[in-house]
N, C-alpha and C. Protein backbone atom coordinates (compact mmCIF):
# COMPACT_ATOMS: atom_id res chain seq x y z
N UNK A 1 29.76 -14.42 -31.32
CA UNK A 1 28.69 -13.81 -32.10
C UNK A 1 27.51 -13.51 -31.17
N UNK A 2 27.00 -12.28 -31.57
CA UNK A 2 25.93 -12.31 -30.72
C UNK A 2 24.91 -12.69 -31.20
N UNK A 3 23.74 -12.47 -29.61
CA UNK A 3 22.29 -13.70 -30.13
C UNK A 3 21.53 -12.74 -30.99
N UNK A 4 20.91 -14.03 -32.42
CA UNK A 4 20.28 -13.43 -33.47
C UNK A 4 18.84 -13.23 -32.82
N UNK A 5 18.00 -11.56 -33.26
CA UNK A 5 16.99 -11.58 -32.84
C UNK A 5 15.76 -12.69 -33.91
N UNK A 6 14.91 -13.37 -32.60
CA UNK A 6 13.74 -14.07 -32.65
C UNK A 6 12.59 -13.20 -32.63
N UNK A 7 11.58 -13.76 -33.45
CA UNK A 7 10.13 -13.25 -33.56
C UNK A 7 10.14 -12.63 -34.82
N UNK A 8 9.33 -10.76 -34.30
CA UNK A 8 9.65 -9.85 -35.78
C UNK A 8 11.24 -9.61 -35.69
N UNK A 9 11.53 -9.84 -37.16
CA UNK A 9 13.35 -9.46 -37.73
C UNK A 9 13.00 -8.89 -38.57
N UNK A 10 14.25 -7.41 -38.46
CA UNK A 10 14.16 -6.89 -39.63
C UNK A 10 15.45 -7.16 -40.09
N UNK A 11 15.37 -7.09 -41.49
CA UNK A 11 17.07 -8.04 -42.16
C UNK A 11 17.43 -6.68 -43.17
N UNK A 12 18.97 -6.58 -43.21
CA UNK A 12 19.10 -5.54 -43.83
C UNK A 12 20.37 -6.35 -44.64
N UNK A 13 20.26 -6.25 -46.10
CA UNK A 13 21.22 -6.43 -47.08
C UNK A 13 21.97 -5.59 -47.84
N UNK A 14 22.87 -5.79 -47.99
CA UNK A 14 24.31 -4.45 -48.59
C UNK A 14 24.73 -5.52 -49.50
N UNK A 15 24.76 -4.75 -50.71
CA UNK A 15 26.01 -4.70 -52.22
C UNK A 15 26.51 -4.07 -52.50
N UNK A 16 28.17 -4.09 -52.80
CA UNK A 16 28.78 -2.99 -53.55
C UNK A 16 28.36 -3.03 -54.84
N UNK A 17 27.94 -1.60 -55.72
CA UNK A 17 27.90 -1.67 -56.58
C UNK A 17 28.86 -1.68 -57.24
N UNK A 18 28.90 -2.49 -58.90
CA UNK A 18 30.30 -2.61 -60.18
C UNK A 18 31.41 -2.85 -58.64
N UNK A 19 31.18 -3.69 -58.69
CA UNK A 19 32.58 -4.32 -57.32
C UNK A 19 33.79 -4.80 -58.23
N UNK A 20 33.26 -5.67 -59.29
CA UNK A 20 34.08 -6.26 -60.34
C UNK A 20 34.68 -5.09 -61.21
N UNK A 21 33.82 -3.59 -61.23
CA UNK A 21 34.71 -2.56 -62.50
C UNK A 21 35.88 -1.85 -61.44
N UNK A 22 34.94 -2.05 -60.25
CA UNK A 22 35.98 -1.16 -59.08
C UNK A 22 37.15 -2.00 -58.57
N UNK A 23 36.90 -3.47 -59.02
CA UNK A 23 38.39 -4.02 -58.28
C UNK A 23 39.55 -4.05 -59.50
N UNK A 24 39.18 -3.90 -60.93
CA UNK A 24 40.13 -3.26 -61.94
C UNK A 24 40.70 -2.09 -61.94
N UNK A 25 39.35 -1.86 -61.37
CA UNK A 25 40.36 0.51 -62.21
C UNK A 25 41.26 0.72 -60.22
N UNK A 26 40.97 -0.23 -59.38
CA UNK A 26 41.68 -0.15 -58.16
C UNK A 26 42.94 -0.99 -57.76
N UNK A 27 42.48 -2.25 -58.70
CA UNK A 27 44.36 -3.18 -58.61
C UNK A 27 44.33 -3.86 -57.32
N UNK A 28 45.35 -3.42 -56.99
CA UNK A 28 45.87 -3.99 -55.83
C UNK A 28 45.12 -3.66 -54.27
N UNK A 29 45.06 -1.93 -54.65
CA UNK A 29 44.60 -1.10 -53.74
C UNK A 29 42.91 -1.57 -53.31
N UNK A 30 42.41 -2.62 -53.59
CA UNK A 30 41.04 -2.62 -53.68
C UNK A 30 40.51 -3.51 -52.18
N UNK A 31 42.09 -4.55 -52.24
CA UNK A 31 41.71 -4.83 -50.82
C UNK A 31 41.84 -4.27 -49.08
N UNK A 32 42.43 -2.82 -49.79
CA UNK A 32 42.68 -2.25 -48.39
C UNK A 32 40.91 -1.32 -48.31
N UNK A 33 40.93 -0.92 -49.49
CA UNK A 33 39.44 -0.26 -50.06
C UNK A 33 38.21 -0.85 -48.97
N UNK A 34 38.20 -2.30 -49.59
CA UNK A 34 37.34 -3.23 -49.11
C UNK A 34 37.06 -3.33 -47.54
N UNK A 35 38.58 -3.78 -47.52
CA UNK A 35 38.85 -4.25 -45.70
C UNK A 35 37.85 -2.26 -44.71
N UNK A 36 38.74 -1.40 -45.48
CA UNK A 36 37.73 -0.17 -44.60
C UNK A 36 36.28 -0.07 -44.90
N UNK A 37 36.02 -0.47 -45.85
CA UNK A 37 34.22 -0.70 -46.12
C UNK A 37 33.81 -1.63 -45.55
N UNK A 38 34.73 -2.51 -45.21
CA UNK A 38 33.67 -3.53 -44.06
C UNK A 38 33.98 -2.92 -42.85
N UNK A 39 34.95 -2.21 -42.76
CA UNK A 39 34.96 -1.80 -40.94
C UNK A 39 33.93 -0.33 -40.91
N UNK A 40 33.42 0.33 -41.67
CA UNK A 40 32.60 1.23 -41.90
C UNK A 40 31.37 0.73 -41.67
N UNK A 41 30.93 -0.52 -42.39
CA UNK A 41 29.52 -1.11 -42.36
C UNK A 41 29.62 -1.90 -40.66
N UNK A 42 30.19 -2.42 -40.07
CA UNK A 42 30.76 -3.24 -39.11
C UNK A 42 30.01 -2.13 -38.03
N UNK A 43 30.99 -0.87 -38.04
CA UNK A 43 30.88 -0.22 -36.84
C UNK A 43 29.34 0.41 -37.29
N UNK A 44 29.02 0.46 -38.16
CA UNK A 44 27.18 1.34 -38.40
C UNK A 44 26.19 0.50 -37.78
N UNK A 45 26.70 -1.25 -38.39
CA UNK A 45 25.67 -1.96 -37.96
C UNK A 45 25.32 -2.41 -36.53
N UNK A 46 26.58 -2.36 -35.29
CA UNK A 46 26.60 -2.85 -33.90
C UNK A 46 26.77 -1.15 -33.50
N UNK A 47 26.49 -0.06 -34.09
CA UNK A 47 26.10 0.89 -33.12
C UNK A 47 24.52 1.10 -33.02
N UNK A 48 24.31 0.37 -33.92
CA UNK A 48 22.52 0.35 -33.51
C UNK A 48 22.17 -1.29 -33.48
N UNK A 49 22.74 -1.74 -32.74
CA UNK A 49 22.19 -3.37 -32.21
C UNK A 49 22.13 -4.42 -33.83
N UNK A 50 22.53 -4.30 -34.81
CA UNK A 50 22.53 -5.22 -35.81
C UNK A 50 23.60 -6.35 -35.28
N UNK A 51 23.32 -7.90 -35.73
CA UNK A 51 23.80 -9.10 -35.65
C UNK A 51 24.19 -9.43 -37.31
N UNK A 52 25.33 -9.41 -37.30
CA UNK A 52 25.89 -10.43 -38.56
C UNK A 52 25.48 -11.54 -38.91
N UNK A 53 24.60 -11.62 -39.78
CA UNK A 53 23.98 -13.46 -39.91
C UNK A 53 25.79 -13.80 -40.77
N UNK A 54 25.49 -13.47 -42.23
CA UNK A 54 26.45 -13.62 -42.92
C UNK A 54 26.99 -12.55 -43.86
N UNK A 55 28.20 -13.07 -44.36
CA UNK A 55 28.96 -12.36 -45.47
C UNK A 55 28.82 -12.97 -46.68
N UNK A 56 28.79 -12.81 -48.03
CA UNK A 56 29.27 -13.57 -49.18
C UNK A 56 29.91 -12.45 -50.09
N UNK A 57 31.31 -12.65 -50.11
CA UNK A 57 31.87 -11.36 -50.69
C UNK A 57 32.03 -10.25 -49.93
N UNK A 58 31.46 -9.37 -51.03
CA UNK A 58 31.53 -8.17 -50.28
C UNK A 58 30.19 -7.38 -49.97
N UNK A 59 29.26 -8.80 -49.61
CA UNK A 59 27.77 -8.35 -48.98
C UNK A 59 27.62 -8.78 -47.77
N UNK A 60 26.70 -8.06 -46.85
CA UNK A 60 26.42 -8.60 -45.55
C UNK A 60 25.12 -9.08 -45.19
N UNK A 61 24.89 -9.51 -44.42
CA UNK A 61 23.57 -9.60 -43.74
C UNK A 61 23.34 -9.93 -43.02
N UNK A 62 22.60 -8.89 -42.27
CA UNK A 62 22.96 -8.61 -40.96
C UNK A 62 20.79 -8.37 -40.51
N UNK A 63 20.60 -8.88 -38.75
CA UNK A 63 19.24 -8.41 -38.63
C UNK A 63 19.26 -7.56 -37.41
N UNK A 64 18.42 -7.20 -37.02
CA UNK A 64 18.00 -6.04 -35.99
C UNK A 64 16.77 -6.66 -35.14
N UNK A 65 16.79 -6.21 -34.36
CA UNK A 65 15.35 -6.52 -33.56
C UNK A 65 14.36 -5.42 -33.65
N UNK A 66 14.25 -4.61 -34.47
CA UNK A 66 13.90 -3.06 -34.55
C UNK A 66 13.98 -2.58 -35.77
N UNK A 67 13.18 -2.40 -36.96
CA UNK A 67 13.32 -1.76 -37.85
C UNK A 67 13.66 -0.74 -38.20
N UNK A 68 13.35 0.13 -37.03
CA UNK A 68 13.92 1.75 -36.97
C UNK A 68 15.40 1.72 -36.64
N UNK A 69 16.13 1.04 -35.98
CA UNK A 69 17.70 0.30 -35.96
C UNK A 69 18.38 0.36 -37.01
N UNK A 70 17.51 -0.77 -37.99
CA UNK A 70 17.99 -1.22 -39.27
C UNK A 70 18.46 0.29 -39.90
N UNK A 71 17.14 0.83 -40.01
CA UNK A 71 17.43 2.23 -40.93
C UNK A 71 18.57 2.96 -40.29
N UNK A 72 18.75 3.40 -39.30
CA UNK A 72 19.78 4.41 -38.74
C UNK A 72 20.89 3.39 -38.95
N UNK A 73 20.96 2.21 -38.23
CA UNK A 73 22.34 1.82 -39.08
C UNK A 73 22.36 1.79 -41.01
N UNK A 74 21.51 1.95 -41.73
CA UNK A 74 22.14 1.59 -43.20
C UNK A 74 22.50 3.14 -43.60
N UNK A 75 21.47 4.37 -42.67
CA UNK A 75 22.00 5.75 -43.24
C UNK A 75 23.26 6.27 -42.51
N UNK A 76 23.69 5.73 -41.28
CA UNK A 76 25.14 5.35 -40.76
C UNK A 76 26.13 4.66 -41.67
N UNK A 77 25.73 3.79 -42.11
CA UNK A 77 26.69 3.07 -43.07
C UNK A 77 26.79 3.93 -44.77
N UNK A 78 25.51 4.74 -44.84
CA UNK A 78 25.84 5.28 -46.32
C UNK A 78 26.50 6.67 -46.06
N UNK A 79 26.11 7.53 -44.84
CA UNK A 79 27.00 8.70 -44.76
C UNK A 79 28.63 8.13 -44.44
N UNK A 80 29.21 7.03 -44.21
CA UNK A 80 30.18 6.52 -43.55
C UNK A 80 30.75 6.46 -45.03
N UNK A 81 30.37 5.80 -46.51
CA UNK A 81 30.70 5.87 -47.38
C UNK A 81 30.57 7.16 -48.50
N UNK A 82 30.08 7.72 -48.39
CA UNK A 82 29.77 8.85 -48.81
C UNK A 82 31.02 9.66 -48.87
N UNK A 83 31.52 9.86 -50.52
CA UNK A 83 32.58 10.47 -50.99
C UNK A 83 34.01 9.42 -51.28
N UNK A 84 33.36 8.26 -50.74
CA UNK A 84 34.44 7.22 -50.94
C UNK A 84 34.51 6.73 -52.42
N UNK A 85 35.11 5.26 -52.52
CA UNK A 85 34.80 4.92 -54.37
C UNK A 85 34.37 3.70 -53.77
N UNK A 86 33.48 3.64 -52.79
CA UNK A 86 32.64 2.47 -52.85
C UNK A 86 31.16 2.57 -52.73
N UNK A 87 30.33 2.44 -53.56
CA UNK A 87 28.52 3.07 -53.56
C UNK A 87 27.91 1.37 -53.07
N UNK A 88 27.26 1.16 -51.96
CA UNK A 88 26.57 0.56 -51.67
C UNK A 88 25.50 0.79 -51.83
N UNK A 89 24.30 -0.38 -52.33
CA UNK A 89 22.93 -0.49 -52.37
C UNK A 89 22.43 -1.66 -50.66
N UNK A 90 21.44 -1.04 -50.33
CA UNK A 90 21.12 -1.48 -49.22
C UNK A 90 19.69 -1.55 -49.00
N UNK A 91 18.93 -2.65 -48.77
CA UNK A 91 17.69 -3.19 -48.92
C UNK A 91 17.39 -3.78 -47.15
N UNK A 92 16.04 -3.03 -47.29
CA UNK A 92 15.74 -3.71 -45.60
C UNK A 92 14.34 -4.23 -46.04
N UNK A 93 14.12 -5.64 -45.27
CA UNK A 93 12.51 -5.63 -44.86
C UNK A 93 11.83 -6.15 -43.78
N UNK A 94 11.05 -6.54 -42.92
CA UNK A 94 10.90 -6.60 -41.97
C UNK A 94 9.72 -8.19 -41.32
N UNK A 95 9.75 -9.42 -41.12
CA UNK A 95 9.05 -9.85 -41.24
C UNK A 95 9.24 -11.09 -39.68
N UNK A 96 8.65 -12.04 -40.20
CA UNK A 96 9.14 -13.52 -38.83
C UNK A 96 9.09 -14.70 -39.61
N UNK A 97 10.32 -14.50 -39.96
CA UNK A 97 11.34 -15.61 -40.59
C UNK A 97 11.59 -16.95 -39.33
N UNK A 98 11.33 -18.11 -39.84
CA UNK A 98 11.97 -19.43 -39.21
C UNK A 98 13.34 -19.22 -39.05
N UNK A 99 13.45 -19.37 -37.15
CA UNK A 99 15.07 -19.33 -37.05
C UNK A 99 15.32 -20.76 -37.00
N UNK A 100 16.61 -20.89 -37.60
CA UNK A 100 17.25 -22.45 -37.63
C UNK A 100 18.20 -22.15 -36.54
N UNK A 101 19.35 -23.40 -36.15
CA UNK A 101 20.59 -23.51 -35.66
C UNK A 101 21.50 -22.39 -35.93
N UNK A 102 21.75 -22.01 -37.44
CA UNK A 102 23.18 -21.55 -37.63
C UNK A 102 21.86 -19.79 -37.90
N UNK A 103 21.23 -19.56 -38.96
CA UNK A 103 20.64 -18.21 -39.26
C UNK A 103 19.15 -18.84 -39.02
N UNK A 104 18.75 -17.87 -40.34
CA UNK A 104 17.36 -17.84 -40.78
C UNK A 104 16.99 -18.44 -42.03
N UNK A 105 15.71 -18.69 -42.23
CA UNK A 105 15.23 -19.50 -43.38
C UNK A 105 13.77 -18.61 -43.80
N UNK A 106 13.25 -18.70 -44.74
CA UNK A 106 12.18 -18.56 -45.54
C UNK A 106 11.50 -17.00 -46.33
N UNK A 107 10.91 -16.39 -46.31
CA UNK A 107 10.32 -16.04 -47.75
C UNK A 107 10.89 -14.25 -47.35
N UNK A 108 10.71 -13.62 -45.92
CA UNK A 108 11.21 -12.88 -45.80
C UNK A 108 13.16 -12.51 -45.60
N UNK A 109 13.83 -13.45 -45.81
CA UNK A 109 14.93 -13.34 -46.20
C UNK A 109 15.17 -13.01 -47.56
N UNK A 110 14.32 -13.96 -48.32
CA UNK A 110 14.83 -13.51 -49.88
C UNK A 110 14.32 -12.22 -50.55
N UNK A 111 12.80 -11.61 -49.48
CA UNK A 111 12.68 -10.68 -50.10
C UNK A 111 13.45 -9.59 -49.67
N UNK A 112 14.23 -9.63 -48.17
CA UNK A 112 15.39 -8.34 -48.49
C UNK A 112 16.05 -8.38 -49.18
N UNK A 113 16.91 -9.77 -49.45
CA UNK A 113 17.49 -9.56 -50.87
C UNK A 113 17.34 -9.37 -51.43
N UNK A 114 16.52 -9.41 -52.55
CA UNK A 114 16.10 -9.19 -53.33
C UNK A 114 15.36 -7.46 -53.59
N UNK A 115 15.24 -6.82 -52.23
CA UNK A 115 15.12 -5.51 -52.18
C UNK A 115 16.25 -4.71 -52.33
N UNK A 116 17.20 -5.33 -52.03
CA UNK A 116 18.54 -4.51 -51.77
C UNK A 116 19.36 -4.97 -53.28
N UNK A 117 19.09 -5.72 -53.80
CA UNK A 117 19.43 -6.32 -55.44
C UNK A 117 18.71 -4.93 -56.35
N UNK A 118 17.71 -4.90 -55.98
CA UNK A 118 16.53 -3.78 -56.80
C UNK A 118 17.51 -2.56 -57.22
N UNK A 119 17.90 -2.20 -56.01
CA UNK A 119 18.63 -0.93 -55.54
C UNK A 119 20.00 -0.44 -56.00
N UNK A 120 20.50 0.77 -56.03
CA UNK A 120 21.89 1.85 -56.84
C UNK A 120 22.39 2.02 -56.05
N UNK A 121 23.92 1.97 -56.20
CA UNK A 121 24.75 2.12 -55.12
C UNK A 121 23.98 3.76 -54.61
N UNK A 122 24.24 3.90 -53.31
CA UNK A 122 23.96 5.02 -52.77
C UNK A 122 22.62 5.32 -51.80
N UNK A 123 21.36 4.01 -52.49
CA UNK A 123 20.58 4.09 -51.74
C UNK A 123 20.36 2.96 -50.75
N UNK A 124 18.82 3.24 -50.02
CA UNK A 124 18.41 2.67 -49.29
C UNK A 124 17.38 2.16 -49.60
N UNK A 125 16.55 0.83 -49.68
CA UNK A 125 14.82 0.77 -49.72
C UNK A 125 14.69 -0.05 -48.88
N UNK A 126 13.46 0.39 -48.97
CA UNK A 126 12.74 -0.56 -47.42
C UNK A 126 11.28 -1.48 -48.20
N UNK A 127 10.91 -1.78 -47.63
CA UNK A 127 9.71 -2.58 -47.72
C UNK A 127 8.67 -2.23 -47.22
N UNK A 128 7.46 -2.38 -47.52
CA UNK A 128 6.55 -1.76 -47.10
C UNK A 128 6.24 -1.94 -45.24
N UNK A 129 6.69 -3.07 -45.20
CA UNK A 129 6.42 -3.46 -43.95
C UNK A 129 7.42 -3.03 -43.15
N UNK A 130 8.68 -2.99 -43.32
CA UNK A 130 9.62 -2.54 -42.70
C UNK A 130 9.26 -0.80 -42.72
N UNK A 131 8.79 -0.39 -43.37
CA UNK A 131 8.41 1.14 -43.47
C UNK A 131 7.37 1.68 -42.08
N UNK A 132 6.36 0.76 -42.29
CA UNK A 132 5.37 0.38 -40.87
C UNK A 132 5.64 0.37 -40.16
């Protein structure tokens, strides 16, 4: 794994949207679906320097040392899906989060989540600060 950036981080979070209506009306077919939507988001996020903190499901989160990074990889990752049957919502924000041992901890983590929760498959939001 590579080293997570220290200091300012910008953190960028991805959800599939209706993951649960799309893994019915898809069956079987949902885990080959999946497996190429993570290699879509995979290759968007390490062509512009993003680090994988974690996965849960079929979300990532991933940080940048560079906010302007973050963005070109999430509009990399949405033209990458674009026309597929998987609509990701994707939330960035930008702050200096306590690094621990394994990730990160405190108030600017939950608010990317919680930015990228806000959000419709298809888009992007940022934060004010990450906008800055």
């Amino acid at each position: 794994m590579a080293e997570l950036p220290t200091g300012t981080v910008t953190f960028l979070f991805t959800d599939i949207e209706g993951s649960t209506r799309l893994l019915h009306e898809l069956g079987d077919a949902y885990g080959d679906v999946l497996a190429e939507h993570r290699r879509l988001l995979r290759d968007a996020f390490a062509a512009h320097g993003g680090v994988e903190v974690d996965t849960q499901g079929d979300a990532f989160f991933v940080a940048f040392a560079r906010a302007t990074d973050a963005v070109a990889a999430a509009a990399g990752a949405q033209r990458g899906l674009a026309g597929g049957p998987i609509r990701a919502r994707i939330g960035i924000h930008t702050g200096e989060p306590l690094r621990t041992d394994e990730d990160y901890v405190g108030m600017d983590v939950h608010r990317a989540a919680r930015i990228a929760a806000a959000g419709h498959g298809g888009q992007v939001l940022l934060s004010q600060t990450a906008r800055e």
